[in-house]
N, C-alpha and C. Protein backbone atom coordinates (compact mmCIF):
# COMPACT_ATOMS: atom_id res chain seq x y z
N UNK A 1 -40.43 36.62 -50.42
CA UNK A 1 -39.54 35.70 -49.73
C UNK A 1 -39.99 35.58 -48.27
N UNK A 2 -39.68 34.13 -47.90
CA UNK A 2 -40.42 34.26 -46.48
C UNK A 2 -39.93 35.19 -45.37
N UNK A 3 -38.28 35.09 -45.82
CA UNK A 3 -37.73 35.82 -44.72
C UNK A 3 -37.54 37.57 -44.81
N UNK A 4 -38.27 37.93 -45.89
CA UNK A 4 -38.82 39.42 -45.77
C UNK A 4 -40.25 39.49 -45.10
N UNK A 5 -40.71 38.76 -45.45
CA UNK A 5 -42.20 38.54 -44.70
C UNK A 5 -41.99 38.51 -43.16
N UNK A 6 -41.32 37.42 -42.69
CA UNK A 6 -41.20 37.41 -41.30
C UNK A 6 -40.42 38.72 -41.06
N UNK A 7 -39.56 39.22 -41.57
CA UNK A 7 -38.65 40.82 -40.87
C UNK A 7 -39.75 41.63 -40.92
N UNK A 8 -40.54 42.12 -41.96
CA UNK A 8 -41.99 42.79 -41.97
C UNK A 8 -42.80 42.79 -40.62
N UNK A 9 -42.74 41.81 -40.00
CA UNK A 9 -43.86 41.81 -38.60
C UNK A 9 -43.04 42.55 -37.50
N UNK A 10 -41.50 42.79 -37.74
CA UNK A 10 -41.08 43.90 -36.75
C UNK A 10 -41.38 45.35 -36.91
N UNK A 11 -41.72 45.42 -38.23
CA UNK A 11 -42.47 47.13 -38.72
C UNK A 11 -43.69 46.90 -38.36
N UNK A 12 -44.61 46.19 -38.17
CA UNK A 12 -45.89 45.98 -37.97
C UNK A 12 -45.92 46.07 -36.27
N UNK A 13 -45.12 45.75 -35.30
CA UNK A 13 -45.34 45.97 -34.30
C UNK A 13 -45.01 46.82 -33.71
N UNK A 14 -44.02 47.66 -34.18
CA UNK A 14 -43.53 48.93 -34.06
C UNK A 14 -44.72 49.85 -34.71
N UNK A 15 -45.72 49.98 -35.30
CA UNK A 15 -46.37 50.68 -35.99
C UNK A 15 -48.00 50.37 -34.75
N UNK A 16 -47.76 49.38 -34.20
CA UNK A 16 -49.20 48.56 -33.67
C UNK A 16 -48.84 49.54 -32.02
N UNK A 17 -47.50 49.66 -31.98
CA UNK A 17 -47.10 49.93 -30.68
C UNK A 17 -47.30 52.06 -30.58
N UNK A 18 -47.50 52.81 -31.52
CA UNK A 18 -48.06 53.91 -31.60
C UNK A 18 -49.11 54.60 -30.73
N UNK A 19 -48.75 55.49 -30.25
CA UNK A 19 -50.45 55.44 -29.38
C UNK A 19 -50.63 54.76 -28.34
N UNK A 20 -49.86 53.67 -27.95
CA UNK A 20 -50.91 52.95 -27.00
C UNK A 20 -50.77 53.60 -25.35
N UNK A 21 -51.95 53.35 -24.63
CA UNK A 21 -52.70 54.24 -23.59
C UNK A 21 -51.98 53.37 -22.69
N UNK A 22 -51.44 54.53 -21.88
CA UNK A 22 -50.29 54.01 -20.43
C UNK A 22 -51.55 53.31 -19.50
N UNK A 23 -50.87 52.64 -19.05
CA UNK A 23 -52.04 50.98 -18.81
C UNK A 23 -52.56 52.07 -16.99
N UNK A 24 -51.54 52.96 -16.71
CA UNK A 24 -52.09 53.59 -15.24
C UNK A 24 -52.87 54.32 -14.98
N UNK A 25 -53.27 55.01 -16.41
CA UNK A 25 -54.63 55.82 -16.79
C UNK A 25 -55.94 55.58 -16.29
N UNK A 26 -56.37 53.78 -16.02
CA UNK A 26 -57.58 53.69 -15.67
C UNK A 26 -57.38 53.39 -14.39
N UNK A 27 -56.24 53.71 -13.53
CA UNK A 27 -56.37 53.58 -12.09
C UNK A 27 -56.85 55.29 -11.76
N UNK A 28 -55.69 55.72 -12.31
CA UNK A 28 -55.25 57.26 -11.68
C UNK A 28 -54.96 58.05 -13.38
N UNK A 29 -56.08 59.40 -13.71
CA UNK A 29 -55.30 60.11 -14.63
C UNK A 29 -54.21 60.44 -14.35
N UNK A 30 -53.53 60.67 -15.23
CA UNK A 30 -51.80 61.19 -15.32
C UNK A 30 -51.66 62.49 -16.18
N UNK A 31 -51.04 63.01 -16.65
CA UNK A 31 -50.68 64.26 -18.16
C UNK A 31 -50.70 63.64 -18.92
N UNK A 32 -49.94 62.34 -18.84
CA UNK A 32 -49.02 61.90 -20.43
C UNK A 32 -50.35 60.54 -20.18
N UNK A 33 -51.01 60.29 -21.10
CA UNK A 33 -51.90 59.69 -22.19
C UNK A 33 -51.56 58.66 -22.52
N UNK A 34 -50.36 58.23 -23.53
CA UNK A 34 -50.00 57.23 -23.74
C UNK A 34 -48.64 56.95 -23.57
N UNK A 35 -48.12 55.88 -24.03
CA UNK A 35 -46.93 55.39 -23.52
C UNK A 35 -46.18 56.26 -25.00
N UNK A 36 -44.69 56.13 -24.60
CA UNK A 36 -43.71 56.93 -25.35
C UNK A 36 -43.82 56.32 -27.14
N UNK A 37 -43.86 57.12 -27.98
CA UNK A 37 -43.34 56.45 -29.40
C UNK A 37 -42.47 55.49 -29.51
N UNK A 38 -42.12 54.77 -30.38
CA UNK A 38 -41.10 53.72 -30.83
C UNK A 38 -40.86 54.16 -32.09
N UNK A 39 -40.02 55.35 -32.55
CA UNK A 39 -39.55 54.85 -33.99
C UNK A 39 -39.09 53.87 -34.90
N UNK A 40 -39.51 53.57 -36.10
CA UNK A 40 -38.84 52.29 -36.93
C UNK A 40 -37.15 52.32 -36.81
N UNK A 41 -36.38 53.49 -36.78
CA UNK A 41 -35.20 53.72 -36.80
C UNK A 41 -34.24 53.76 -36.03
N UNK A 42 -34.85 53.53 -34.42
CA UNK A 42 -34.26 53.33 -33.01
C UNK A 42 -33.60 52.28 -33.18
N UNK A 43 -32.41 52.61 -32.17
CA UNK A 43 -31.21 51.95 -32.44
C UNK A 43 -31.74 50.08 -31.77
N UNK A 44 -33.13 50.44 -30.50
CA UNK A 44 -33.40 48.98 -30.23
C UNK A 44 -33.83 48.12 -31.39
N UNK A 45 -34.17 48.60 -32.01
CA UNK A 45 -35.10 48.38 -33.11
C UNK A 45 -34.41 47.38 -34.24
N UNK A 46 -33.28 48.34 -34.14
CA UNK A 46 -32.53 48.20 -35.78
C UNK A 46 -31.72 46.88 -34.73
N UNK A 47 -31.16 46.90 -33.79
CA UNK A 47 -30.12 45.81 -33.46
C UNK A 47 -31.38 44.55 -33.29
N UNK A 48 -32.65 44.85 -32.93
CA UNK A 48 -33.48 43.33 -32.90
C UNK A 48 -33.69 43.47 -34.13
N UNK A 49 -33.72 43.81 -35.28
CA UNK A 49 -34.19 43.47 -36.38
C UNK A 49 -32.90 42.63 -37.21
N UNK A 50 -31.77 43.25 -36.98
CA UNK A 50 -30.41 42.69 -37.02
C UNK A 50 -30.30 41.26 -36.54
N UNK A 51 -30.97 41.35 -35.20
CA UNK A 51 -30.49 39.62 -34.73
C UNK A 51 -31.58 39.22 -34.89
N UNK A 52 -33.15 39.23 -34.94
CA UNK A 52 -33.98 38.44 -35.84
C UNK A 52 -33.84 37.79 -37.07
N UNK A 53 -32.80 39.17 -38.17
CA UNK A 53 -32.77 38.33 -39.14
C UNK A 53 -31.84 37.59 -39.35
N UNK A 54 -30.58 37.28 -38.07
CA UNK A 54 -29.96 36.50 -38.48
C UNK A 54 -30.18 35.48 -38.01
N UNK A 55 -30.94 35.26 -37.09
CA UNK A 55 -31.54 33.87 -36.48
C UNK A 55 -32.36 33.22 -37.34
N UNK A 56 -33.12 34.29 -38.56
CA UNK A 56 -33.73 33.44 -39.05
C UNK A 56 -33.02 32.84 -40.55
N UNK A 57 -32.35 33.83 -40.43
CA UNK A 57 -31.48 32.77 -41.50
C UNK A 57 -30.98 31.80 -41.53
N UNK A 58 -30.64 31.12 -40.22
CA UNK A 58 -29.58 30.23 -39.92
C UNK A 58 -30.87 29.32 -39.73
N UNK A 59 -31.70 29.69 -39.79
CA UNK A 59 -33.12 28.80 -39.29
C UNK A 59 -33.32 28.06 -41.16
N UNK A 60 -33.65 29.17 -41.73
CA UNK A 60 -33.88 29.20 -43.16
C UNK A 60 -33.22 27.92 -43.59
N UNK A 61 -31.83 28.57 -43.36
CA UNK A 61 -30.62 27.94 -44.08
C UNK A 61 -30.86 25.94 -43.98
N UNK A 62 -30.97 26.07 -42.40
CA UNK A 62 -31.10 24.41 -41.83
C UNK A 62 -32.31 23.82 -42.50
N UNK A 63 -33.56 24.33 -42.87
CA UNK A 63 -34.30 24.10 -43.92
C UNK A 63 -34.49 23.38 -44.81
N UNK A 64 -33.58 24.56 -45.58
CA UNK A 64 -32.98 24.02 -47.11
C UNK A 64 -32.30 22.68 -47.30
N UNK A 65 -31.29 22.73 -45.78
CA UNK A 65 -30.87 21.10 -45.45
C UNK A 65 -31.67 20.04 -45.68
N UNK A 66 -32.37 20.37 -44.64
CA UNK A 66 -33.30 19.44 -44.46
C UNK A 66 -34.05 18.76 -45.58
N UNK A 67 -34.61 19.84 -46.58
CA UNK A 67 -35.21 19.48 -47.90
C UNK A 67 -34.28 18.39 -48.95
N UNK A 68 -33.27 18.86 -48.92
CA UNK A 68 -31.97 17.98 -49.73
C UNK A 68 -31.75 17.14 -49.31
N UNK A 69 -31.88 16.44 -47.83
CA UNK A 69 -32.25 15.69 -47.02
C UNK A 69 -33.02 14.40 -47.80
N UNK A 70 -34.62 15.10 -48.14
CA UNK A 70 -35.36 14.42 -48.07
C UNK A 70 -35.56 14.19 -49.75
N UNK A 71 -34.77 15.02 -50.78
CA UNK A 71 -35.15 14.63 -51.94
C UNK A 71 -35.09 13.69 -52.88
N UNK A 72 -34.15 12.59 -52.01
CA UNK A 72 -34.49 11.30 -52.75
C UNK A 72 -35.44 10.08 -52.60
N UNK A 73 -36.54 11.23 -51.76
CA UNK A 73 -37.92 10.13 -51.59
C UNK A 73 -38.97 10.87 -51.71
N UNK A 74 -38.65 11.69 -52.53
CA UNK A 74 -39.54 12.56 -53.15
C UNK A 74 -40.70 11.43 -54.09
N UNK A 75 -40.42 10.76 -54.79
CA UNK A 75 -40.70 9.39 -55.70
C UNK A 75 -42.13 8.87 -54.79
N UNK A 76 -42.10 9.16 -53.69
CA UNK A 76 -42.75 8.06 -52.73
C UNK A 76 -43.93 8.92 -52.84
N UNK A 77 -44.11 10.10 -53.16
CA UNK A 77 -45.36 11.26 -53.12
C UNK A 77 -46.28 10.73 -54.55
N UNK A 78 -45.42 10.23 -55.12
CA UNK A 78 -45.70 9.30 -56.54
C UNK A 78 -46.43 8.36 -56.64
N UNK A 79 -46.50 7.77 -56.06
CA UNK A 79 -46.60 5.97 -56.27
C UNK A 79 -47.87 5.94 -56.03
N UNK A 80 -48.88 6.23 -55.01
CA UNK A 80 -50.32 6.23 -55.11
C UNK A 80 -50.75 6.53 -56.23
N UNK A 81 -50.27 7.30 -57.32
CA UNK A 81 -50.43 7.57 -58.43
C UNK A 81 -50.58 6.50 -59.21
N UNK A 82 -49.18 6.42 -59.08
CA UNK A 82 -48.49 5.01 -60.25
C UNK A 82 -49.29 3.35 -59.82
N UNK A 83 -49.17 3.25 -58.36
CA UNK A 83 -50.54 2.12 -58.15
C UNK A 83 -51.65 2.04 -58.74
N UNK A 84 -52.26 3.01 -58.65
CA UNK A 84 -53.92 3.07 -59.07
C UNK A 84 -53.72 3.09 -60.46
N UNK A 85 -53.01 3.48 -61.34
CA UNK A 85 -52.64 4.05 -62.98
C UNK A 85 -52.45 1.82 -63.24
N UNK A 86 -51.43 1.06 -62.72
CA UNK A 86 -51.20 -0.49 -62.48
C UNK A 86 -52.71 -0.49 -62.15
N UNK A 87 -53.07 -0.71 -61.55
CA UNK A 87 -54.60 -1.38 -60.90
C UNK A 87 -54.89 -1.39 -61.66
N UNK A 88 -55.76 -0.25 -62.73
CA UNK A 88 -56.56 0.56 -63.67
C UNK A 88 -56.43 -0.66 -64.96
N UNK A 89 -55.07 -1.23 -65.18
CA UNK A 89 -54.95 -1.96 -66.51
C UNK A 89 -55.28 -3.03 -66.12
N UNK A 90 -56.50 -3.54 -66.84
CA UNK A 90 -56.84 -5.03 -67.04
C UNK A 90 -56.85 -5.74 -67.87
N UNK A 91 -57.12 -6.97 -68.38
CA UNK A 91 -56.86 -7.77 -67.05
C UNK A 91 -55.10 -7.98 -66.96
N UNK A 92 -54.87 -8.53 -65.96
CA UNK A 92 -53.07 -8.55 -65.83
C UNK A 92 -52.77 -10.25 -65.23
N UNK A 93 -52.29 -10.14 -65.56
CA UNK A 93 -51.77 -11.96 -64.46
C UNK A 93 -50.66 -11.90 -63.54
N UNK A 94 -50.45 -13.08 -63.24
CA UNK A 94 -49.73 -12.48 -61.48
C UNK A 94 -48.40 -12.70 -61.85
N UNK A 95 -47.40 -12.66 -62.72
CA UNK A 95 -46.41 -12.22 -62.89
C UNK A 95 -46.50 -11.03 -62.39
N UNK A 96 -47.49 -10.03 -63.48
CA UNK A 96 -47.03 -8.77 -63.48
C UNK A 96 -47.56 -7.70 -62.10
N UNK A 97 -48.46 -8.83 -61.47
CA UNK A 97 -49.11 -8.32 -60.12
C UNK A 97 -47.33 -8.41 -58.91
């Protein structure tokens, strides 16, 4: 589903964010190496993952609108079809042109 896919890239940056080297290191060594952990389970974490996914639902949702929107010209994705399939029969006279 797309919208597990998109919640997925908040574990992916939380996982990307591991390790990484405190940016003041290449001015001045320090003790501490890299910047602090981010657990998946931190409470920042869990409340942006909370309002990501509800933004994207409401995103989702307007979508789906949109599609129902457009499904009664769905037909029109057709017709290059259905032209060339008419062309194809010969010969025809101009009634049926």
């Amino acid at each position: 589903m797309v919208l597990d896919q998109l919640v997925s890239i908040i574990g992916m940056i939380v996982n990307q964010s591991q390790n990484l080297p405190r940016p003041e290191n290449t001015i001045a060594r320090s003790d501490k190496m890299h910047l602090w952990p981010v657990e998946k389970d931190d409470d920042l974490v869990n409340i942006s993952t909370d309002k990501i996914t509800a933004t994207l639902e409401e995103n989702l949702e307007v979508v789906n609108n949109a599609l129902d929107v457009y499904k009664e010209f769905l037909f029109i994705l057709k017709e290059e079809e259905r032209i060339e399939g008419f062309l194809k029969k010969q010969p025809f006279d101009r009634d049926q042109f």
